[in-house]
PDB file of N, CA and C in Angstrom:
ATOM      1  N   UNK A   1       0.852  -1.173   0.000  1.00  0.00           N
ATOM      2  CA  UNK A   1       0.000   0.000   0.000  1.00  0.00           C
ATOM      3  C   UNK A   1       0.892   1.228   0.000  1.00  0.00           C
ATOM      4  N   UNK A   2       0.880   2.118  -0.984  1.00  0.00           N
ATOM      5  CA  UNK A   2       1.161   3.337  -1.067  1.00  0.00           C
ATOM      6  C   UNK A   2       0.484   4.599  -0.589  1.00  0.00           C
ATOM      7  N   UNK A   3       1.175   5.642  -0.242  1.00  0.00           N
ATOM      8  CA  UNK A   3       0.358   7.198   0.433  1.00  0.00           C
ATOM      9  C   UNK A   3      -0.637   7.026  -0.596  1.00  0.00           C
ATOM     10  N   UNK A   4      -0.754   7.089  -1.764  1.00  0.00           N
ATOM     11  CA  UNK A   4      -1.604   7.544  -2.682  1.00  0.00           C
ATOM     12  C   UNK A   4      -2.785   5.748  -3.054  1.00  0.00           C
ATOM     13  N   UNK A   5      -2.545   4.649  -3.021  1.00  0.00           N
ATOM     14  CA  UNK A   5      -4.017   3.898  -2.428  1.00  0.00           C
ATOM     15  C   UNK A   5      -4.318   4.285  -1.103  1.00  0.00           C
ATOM     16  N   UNK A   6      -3.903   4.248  -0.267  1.00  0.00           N
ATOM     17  CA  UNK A   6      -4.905   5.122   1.152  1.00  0.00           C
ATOM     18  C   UNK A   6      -5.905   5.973   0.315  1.00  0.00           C
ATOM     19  N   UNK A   7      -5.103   6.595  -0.130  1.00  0.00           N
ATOM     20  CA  UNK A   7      -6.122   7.497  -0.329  1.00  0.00           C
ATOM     21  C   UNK A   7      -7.421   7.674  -1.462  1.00  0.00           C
ATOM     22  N   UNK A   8      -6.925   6.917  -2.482  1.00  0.00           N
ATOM     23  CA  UNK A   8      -8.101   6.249  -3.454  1.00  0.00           C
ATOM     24  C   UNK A   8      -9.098   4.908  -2.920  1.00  0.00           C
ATOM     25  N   UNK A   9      -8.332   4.277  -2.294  1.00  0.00           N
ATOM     26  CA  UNK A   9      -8.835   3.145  -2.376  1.00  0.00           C
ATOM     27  C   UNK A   9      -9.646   3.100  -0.604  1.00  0.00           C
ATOM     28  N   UNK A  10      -9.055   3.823   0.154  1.00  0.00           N
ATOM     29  CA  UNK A  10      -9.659   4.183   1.790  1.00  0.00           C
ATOM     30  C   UNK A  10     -10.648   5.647   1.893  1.00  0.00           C
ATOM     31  N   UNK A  11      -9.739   6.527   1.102  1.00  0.00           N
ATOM     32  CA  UNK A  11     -10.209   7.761   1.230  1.00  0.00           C
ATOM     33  C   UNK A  11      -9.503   8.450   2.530  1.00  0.00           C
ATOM     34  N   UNK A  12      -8.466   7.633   2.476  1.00  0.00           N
ATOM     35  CA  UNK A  12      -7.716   8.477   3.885  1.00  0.00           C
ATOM     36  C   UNK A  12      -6.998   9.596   3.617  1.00  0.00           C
ATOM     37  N   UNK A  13      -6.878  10.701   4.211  1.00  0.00           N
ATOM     38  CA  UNK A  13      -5.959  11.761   4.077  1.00  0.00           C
ATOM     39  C   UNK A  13      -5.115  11.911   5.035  1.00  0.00           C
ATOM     40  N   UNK A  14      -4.139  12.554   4.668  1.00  0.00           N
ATOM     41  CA  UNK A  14      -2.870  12.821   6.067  1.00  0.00           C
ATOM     42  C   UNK A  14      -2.282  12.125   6.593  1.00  0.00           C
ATOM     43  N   UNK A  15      -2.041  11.439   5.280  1.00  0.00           N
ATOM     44  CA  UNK A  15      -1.428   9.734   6.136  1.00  0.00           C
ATOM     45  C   UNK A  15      -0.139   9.312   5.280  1.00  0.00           C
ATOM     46  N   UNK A  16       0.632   9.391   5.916  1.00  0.00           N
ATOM     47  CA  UNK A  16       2.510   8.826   5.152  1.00  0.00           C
ATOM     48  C   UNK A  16       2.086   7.491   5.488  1.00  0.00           C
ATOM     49  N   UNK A  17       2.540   6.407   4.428  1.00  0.00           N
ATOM     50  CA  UNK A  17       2.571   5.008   4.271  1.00  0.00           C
ATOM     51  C   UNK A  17       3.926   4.881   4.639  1.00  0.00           C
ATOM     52  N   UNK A  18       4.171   3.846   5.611  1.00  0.00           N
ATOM     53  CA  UNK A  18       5.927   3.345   6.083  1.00  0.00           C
ATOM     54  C   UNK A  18       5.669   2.398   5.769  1.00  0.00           C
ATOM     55  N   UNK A  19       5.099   1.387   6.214  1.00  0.00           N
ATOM     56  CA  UNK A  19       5.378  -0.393   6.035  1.00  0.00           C
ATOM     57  C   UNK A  19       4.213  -0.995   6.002  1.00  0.00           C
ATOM     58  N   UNK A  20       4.121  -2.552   5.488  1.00  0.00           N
ATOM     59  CA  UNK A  20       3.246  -3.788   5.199  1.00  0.00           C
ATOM     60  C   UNK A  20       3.785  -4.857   6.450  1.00  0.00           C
ATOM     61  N   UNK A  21       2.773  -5.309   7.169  1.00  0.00           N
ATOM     62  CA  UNK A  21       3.040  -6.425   7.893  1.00  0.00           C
ATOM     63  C   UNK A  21       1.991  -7.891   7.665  1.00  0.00           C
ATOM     64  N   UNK A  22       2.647  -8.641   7.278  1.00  0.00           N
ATOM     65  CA  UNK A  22       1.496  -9.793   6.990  1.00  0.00           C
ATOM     66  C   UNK A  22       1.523 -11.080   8.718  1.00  0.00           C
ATOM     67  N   UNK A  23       0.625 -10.784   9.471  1.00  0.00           N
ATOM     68  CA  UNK A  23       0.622 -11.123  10.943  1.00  0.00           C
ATOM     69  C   UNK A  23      -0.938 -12.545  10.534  1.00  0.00           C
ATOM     70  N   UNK A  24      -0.285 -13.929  10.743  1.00  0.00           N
ATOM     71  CA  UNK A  24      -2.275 -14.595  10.806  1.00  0.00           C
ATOM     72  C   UNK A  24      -3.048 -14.323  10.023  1.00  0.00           C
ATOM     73  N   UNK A  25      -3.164 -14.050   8.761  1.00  0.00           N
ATOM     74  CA  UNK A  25      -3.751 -14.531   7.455  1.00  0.00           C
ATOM     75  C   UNK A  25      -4.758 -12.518   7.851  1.00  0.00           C
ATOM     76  N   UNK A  26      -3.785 -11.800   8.540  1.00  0.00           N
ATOM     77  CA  UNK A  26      -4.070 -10.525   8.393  1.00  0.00           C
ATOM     78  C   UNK A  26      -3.120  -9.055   8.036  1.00  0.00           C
ATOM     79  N   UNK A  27      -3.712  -8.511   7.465  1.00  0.00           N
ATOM     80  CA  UNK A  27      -2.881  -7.300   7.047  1.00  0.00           C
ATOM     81  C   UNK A  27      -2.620  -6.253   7.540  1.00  0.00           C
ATOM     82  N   UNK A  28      -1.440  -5.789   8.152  1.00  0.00           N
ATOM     83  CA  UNK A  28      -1.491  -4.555   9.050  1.00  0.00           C
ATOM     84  C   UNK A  28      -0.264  -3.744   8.312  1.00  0.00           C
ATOM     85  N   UNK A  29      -1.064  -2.144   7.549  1.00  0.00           N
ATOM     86  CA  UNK A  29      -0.515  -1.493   7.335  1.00  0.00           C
ATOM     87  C   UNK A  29       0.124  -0.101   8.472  1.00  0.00           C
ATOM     88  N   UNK A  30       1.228   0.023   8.576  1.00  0.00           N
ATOM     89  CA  UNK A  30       2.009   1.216   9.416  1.00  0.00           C
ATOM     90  C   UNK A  30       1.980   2.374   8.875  1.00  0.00           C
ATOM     91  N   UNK A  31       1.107   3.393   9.162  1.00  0.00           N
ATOM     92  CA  UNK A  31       1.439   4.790   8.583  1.00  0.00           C
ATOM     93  C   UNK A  31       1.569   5.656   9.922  1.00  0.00           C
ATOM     94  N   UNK A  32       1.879   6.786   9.849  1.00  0.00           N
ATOM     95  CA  UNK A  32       1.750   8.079  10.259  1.00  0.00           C
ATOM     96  C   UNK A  32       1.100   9.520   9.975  1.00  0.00           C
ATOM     97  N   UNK A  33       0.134  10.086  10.508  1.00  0.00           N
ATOM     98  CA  UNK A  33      -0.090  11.185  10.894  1.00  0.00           C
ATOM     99  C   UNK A  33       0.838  12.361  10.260  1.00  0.00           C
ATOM    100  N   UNK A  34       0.629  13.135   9.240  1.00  0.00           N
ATOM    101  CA  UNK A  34       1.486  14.254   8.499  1.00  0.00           C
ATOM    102  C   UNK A  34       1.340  15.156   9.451  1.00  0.00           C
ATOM    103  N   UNK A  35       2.006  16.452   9.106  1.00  0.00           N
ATOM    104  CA  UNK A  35       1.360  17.775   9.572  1.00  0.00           C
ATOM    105  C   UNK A  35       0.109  18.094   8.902  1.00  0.00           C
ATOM    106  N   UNK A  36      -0.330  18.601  10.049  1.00  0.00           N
ATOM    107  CA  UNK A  36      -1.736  19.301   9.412  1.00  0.00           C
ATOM    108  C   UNK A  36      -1.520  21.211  10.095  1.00  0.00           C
ATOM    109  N   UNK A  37      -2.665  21.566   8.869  1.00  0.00           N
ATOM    110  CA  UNK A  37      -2.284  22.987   9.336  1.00  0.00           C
ATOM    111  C   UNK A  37      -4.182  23.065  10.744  1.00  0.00           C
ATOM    112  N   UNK A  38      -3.952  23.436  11.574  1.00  0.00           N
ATOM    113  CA  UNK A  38      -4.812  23.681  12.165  1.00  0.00           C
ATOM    114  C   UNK A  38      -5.166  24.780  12.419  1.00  0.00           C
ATOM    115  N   UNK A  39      -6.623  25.028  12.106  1.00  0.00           N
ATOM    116  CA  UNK A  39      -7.262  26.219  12.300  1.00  0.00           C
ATOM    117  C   UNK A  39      -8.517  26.595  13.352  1.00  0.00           C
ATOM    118  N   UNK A  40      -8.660  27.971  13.951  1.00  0.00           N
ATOM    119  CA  UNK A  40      -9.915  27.737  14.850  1.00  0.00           C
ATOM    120  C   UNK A  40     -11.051  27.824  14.073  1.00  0.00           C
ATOM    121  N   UNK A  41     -12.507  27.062  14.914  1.00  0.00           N
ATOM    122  CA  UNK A  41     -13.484  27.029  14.087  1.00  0.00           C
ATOM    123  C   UNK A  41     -14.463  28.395  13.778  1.00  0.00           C
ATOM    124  N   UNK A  42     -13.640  29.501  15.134  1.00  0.00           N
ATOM    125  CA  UNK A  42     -14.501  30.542  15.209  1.00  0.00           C
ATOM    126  C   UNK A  42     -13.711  31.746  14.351  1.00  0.00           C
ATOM    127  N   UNK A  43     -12.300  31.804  14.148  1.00  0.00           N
ATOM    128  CA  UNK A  43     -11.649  32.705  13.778  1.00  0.00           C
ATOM    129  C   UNK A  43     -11.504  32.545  12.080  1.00  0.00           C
ATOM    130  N   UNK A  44     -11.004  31.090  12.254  1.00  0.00           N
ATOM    131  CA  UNK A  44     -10.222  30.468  11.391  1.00  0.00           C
ATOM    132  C   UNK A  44      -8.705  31.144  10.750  1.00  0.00           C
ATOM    133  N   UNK A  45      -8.260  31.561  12.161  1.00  0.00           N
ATOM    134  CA  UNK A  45      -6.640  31.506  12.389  1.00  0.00           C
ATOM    135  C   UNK A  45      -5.898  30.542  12.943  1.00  0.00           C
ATOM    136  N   UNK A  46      -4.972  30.071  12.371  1.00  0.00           N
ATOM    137  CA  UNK A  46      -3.988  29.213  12.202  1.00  0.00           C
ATOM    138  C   UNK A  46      -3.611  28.660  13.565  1.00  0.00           C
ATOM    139  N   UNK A  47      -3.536  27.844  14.163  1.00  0.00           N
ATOM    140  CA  UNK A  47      -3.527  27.228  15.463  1.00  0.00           C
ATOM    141  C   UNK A  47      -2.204  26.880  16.113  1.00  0.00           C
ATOM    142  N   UNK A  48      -1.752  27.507  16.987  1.00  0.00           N
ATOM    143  CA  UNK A  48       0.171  26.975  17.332  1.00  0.00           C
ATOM    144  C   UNK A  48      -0.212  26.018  18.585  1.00  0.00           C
ATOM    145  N   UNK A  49       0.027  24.829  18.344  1.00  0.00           N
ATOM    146  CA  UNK A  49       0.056  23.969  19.516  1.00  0.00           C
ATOM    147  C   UNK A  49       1.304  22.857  19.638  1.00  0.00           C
ATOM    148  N   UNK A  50       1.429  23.008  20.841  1.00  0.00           N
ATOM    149  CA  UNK A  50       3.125  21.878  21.404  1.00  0.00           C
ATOM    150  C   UNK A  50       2.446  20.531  21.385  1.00  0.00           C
ATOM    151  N   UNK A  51       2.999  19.644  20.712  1.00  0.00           N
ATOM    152  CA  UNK A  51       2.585  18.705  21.003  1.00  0.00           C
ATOM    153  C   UNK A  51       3.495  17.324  21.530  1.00  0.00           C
ATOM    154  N   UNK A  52       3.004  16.838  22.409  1.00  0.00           N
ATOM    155  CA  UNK A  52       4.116  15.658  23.184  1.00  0.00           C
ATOM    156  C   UNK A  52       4.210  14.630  23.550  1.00  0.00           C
ATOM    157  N   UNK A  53       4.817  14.174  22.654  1.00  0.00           N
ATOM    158  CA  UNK A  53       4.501  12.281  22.796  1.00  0.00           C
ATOM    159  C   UNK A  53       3.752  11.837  21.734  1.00  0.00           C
ATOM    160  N   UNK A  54       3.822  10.597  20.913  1.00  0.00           N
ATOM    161  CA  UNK A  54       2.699   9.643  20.406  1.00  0.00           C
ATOM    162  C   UNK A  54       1.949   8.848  20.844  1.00  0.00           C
ATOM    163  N   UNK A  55       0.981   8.473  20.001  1.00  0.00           N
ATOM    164  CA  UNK A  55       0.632   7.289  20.680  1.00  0.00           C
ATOM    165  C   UNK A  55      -0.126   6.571  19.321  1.00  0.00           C
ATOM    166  N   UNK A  56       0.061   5.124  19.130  1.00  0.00           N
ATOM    167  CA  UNK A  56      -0.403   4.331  18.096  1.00  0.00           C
ATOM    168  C   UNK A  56      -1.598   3.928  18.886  1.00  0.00           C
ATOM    169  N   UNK A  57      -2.436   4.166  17.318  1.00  0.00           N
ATOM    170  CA  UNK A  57      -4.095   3.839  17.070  1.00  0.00           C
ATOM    171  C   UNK A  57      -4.156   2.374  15.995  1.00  0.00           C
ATOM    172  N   UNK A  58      -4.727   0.984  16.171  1.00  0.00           N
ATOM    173  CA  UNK A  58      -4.982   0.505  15.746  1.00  0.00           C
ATOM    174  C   UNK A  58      -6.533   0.522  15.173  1.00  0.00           C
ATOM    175  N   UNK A  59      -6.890   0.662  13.873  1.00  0.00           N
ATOM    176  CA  UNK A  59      -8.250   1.072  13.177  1.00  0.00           C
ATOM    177  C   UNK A  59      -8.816  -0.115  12.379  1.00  0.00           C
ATOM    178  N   UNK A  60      -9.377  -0.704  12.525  1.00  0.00           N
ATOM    179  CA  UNK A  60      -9.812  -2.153  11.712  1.00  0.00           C
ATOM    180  C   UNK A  60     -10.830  -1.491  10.180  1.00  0.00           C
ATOM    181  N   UNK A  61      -9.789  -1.861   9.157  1.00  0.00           N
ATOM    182  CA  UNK A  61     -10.545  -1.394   7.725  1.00  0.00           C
ATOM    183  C   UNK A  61     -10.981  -2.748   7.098  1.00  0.00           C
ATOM    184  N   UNK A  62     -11.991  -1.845   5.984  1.00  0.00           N
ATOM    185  CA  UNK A  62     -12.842  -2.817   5.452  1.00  0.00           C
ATOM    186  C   UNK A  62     -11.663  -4.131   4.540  1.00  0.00           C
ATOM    187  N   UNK A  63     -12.566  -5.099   4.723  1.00  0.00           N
ATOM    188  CA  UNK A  63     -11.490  -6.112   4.254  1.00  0.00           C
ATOM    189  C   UNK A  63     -11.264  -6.579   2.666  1.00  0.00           C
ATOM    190  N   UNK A  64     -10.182  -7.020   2.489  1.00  0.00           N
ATOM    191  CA  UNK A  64      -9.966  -7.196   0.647  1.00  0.00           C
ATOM    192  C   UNK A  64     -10.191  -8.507   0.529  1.00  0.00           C
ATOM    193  N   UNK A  65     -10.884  -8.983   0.179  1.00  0.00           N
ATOM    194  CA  UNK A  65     -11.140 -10.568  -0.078  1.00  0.00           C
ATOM    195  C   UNK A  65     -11.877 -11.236   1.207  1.00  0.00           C
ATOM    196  N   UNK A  66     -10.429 -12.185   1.581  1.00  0.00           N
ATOM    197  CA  UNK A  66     -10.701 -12.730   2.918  1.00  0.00           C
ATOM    198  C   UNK A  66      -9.976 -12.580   3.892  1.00  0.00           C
ATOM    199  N   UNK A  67      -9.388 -11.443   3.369  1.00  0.00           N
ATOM    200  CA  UNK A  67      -8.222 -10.788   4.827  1.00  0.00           C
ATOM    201  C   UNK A  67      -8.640  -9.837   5.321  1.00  0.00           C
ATOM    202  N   UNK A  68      -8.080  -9.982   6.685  1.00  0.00           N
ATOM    203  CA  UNK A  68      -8.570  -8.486   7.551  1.00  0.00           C
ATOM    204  C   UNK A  68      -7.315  -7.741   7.336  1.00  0.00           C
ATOM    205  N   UNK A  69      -8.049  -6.281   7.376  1.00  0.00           N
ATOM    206  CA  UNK A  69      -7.127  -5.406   7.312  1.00  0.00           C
ATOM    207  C   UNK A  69      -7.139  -4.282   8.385  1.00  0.00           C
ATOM    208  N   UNK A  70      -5.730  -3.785   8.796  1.00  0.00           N
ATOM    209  CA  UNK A  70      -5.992  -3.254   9.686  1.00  0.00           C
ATOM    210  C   UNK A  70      -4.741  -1.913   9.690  1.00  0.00           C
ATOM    211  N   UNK A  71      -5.018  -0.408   9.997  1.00  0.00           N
ATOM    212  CA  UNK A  71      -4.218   0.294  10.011  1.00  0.00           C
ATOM    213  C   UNK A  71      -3.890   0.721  11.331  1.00  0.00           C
ATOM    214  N   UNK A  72      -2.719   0.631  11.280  1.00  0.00           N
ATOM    215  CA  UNK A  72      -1.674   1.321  12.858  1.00  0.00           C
ATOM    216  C   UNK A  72      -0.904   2.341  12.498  1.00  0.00           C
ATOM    217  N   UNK A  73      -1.768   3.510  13.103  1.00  0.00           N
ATOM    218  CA  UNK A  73      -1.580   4.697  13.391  1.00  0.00           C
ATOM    219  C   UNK A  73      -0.683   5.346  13.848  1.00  0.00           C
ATOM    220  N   UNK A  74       0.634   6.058  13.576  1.00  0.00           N
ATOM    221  CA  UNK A  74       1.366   6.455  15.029  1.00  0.00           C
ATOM    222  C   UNK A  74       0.581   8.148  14.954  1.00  0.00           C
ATOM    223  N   UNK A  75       0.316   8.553  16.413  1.00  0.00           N
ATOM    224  CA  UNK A  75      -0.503   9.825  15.762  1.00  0.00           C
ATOM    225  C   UNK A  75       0.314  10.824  17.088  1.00  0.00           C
TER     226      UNK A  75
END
């Protein structure tokens, strides 16, 4: 899976593709969380926030055949 099927084929945005893991007749793709520009909902000026630490999200996607698929998040 490439940045660009996420995003045709999931409809995901903001998402860097790193790696394929084939785990038990299931599929777990590794991406990451890009920058995003953040804005307020009342101003809609540009948002400066520190942010600290990750933390991985496992997301269960729709499946291709007869495999499960599953994306891990680092966010």
């Amino acid at each position: 899976m490439s940045t660009s099927m996420s995003y045709y084929a999931f409809g995901i945005k903001g998402v860097k593709y790193i790696s394929t893991k084939y785990v038990y007749g299931s599929v777990i793709f590794h991406a990451e969380v890009t920058n995003t520009i953040e804005r307020c909902p009342a101003c809609k000026s540009e948002r400066t926030q520190r942010k600290n630490g990750t933390k991985i999200r496992e997301l269960k996607m729709v499946p291709i055949g007869a495999k499960q698929i599953f994306l891990r998040l680092k966010i």
